[in-house]
N, C-alpha and C. Protein backbone atom coordinates (compact mmCIF):
# COMPACT_ATOMS: atom_id res chain seq x y z
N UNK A 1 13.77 -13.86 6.66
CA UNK A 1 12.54 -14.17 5.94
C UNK A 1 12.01 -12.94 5.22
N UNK A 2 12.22 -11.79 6.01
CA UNK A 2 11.59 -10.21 4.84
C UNK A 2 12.48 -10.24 3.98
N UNK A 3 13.90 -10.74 3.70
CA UNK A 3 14.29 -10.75 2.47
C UNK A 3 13.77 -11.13 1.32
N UNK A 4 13.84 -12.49 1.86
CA UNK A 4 13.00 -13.48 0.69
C UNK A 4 11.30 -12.85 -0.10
N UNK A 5 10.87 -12.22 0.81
CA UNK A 5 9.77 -11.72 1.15
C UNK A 5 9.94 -10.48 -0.25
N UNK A 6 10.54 -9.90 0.37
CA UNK A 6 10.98 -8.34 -0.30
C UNK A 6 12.03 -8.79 -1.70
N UNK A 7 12.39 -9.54 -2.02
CA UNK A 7 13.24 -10.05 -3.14
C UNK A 7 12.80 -10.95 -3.86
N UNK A 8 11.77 -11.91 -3.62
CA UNK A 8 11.38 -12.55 -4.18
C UNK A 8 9.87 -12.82 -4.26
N UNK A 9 8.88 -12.54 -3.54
CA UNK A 9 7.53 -13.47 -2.88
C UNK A 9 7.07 -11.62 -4.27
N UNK A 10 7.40 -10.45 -3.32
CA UNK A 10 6.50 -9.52 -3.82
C UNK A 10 7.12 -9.26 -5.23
N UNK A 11 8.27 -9.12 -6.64
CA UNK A 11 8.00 -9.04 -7.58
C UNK A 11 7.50 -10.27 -8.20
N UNK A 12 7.51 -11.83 -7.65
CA UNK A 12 6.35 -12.26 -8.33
C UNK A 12 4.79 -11.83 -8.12
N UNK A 13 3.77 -11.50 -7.11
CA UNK A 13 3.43 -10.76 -7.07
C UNK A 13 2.87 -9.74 -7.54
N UNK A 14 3.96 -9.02 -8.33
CA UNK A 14 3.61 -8.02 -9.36
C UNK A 14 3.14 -8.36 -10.66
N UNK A 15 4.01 -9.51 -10.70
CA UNK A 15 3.83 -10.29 -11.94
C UNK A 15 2.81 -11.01 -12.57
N UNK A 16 1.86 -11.79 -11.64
CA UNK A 16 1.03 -12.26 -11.26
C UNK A 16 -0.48 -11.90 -10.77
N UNK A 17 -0.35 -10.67 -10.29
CA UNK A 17 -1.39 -9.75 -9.65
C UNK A 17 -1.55 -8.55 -10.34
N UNK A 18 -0.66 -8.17 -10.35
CA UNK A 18 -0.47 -7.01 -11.46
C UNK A 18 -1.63 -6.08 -11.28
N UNK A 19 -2.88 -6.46 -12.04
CA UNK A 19 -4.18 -6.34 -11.88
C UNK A 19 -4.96 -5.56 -10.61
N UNK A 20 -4.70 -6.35 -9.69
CA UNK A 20 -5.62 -5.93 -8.29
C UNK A 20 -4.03 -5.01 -7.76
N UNK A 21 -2.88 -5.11 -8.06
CA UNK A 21 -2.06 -4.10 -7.49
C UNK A 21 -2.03 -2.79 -8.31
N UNK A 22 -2.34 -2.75 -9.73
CA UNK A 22 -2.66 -1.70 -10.57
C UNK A 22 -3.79 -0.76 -10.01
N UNK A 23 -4.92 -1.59 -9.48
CA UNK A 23 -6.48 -0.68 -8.88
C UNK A 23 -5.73 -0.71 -7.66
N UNK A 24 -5.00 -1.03 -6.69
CA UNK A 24 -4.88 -0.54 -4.90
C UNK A 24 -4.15 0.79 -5.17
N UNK A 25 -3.37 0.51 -6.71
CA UNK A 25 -2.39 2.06 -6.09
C UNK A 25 -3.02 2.67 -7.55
N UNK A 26 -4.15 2.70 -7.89
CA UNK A 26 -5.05 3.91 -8.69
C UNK A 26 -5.85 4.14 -7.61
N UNK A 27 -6.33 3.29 -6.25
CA UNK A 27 -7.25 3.84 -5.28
C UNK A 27 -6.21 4.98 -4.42
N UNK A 28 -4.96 4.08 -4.34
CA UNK A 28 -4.34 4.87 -3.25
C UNK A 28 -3.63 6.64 -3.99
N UNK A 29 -3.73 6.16 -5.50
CA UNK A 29 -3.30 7.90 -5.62
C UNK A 29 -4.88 9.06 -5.47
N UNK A 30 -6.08 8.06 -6.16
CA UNK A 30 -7.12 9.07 -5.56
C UNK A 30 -6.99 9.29 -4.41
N UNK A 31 -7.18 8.77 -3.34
CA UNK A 31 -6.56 9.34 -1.94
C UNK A 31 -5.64 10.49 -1.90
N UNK A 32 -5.03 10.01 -2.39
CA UNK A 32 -4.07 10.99 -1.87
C UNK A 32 -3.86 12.18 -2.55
N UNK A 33 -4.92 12.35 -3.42
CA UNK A 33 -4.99 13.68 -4.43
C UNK A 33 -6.22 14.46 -3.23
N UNK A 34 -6.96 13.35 -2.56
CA UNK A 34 -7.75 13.84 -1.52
C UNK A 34 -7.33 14.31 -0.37
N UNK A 35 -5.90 13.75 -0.03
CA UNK A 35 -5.84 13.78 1.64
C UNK A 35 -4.43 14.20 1.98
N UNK A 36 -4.11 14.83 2.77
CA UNK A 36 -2.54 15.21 3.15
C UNK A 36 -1.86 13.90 2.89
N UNK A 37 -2.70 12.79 3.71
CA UNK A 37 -1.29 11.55 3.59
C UNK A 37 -2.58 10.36 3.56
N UNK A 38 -1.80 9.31 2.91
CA UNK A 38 -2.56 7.70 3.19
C UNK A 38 -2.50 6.26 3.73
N UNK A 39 -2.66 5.67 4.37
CA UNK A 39 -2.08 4.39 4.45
C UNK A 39 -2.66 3.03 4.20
N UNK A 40 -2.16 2.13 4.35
CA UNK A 40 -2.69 0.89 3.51
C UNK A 40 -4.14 0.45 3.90
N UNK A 41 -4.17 1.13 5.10
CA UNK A 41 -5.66 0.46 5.83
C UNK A 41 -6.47 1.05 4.81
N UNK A 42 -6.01 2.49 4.89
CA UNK A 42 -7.50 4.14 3.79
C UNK A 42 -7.40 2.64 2.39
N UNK A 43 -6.34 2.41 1.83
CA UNK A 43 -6.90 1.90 0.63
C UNK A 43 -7.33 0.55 0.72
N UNK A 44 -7.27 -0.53 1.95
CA UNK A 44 -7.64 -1.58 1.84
C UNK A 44 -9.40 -1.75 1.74
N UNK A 45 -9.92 -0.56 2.78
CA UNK A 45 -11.39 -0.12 2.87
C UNK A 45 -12.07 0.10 1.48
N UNK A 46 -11.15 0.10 0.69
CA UNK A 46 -11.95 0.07 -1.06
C UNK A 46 -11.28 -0.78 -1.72
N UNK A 47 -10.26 -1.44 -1.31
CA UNK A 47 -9.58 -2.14 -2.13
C UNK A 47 -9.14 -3.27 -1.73
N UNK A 48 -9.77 -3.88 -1.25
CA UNK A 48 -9.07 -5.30 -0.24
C UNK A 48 -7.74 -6.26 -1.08
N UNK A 49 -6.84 -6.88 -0.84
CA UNK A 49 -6.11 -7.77 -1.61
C UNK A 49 -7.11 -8.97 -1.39
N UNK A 50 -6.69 -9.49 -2.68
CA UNK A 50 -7.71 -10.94 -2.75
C UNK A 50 -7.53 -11.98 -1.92
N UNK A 51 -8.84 -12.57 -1.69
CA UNK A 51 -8.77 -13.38 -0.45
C UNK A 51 -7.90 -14.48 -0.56
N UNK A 52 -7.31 -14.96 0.17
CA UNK A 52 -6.20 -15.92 0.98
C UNK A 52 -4.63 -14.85 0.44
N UNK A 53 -4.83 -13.80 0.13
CA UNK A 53 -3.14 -13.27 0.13
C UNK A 53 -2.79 -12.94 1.02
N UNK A 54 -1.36 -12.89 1.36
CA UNK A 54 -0.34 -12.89 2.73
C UNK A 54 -0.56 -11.17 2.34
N UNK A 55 -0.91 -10.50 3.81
CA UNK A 55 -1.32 -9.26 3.67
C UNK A 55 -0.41 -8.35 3.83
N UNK A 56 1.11 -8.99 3.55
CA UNK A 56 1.82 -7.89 3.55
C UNK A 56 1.76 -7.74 1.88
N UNK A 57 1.48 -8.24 0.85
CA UNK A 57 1.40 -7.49 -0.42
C UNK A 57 0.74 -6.37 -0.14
N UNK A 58 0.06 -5.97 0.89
CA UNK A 58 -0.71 -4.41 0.50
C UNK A 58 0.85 -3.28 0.58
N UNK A 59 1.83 -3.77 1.49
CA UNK A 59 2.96 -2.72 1.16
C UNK A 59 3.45 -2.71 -0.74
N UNK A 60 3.21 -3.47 -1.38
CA UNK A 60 3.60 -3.36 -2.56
C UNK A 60 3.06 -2.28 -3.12
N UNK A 61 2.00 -1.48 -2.38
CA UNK A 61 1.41 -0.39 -3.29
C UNK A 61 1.86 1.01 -3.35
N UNK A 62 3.17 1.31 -1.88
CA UNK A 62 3.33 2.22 -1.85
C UNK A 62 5.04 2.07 -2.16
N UNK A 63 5.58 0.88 -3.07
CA UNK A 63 6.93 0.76 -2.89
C UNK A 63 7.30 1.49 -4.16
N UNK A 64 6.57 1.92 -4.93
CA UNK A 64 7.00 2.45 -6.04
C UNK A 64 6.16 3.76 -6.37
N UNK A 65 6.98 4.15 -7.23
CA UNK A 65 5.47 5.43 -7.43
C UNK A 65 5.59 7.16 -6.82
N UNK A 66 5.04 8.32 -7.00
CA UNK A 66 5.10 8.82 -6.40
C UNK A 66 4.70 9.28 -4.56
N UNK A 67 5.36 8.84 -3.75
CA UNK A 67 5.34 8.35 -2.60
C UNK A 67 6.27 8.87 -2.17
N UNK A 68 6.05 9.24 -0.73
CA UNK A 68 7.27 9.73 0.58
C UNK A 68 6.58 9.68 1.83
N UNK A 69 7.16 8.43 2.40
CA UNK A 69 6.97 8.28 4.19
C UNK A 69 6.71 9.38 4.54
N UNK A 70 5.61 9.54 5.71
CA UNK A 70 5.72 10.92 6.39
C UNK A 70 5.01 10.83 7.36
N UNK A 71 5.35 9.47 7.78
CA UNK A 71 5.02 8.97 9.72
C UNK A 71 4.32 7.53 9.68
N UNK A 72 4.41 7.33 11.14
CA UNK A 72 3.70 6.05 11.36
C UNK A 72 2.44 6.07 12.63
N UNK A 73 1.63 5.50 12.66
CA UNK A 73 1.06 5.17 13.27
C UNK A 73 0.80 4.02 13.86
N UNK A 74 -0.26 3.32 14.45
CA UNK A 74 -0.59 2.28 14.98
C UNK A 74 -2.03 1.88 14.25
N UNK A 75 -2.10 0.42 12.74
CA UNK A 75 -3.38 0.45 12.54
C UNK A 75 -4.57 0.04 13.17
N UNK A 76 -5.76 0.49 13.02
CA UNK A 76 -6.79 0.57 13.53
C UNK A 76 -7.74 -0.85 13.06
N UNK A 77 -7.08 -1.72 12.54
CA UNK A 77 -7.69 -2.99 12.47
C UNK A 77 -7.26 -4.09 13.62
N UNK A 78 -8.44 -4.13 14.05
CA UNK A 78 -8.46 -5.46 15.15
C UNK A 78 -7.47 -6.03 14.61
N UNK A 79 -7.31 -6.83 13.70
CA UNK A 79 -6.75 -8.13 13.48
C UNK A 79 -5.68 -7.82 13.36
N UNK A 80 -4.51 -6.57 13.06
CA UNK A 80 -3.71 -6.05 13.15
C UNK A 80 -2.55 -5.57 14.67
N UNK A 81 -3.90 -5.83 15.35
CA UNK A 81 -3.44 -5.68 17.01
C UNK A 81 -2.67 -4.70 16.90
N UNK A 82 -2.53 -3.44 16.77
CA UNK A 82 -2.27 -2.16 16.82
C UNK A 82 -0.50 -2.14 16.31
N UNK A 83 -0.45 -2.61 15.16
CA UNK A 83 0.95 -3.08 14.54
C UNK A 83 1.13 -1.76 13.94
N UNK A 84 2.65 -1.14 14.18
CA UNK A 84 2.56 -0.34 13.51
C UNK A 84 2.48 -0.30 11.48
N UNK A 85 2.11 1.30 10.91
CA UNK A 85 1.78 0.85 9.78
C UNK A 85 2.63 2.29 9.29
N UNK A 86 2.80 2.80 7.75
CA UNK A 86 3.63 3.70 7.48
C UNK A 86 2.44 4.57 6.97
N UNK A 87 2.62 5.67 6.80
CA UNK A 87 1.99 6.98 6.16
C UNK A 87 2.71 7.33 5.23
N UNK A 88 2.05 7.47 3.91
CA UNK A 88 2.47 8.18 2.82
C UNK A 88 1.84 9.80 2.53
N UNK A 89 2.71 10.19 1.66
CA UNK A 89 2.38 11.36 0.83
C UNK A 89 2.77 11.61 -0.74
N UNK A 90 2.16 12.21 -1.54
CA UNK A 90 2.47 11.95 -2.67
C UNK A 90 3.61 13.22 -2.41
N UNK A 91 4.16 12.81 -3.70
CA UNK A 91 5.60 13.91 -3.68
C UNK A 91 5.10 14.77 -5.23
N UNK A 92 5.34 16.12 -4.36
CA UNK A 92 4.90 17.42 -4.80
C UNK A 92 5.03 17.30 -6.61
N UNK A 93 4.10 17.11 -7.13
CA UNK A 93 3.86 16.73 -8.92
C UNK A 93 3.80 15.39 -8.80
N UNK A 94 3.42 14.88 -8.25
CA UNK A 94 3.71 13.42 -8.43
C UNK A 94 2.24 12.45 -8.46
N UNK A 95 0.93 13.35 -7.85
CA UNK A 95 -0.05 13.27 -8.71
C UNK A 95 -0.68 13.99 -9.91
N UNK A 96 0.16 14.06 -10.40
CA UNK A 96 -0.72 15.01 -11.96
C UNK A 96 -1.29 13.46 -12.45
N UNK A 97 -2.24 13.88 -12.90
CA UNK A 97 -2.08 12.82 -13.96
C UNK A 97 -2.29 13.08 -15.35
């Protein structure tokens, strides 16, 4: 099912949303011009995906772009039940803008 998911569900998605995924990852590079590293929760707190979306589109924000994993944690949303989540970092020039 993450195939389908990851091959098909999220570049429509892009296609479609475009918009609210254009502002999560303009929130998530301010972040991260702010902060050693970010993760989807830091940008959901300003940037929520629109209501009734399957909330794994918030990974669509860090699948492209200047970005590099650099740990995981456990998120801090209840409703998440302490699932793990990934940490980004921007890669060194990769916020200029």
């Amino acid at each position: 099912m993450s195939d389908l998911f990851e091959e098909q569900i999220l570049p429509r998605y892009e296609q479609h949303r475009g918009d609210w995924l254009a502002e999560a990852r303009r929130v998530a590079l301010e972040l991260g011009r702010q902060r050693e590293r970010v993760c989807v929760d830091d940008v959901r707190r300003i940037c929520p995906p629109p209501a009734g979306q399957d909330p794994r589109v918030m990974g669509a924000i860090f699948r492209s772009g200047p970005w590099q994993k650099v740990g995981m944690s456990n998120s801090q949303r209840r409703i998440c039940h302490n699932r793990p989540i990934s940490w980004f970092s921007l890669v060194e020039g990769g916020g200029e803008a």
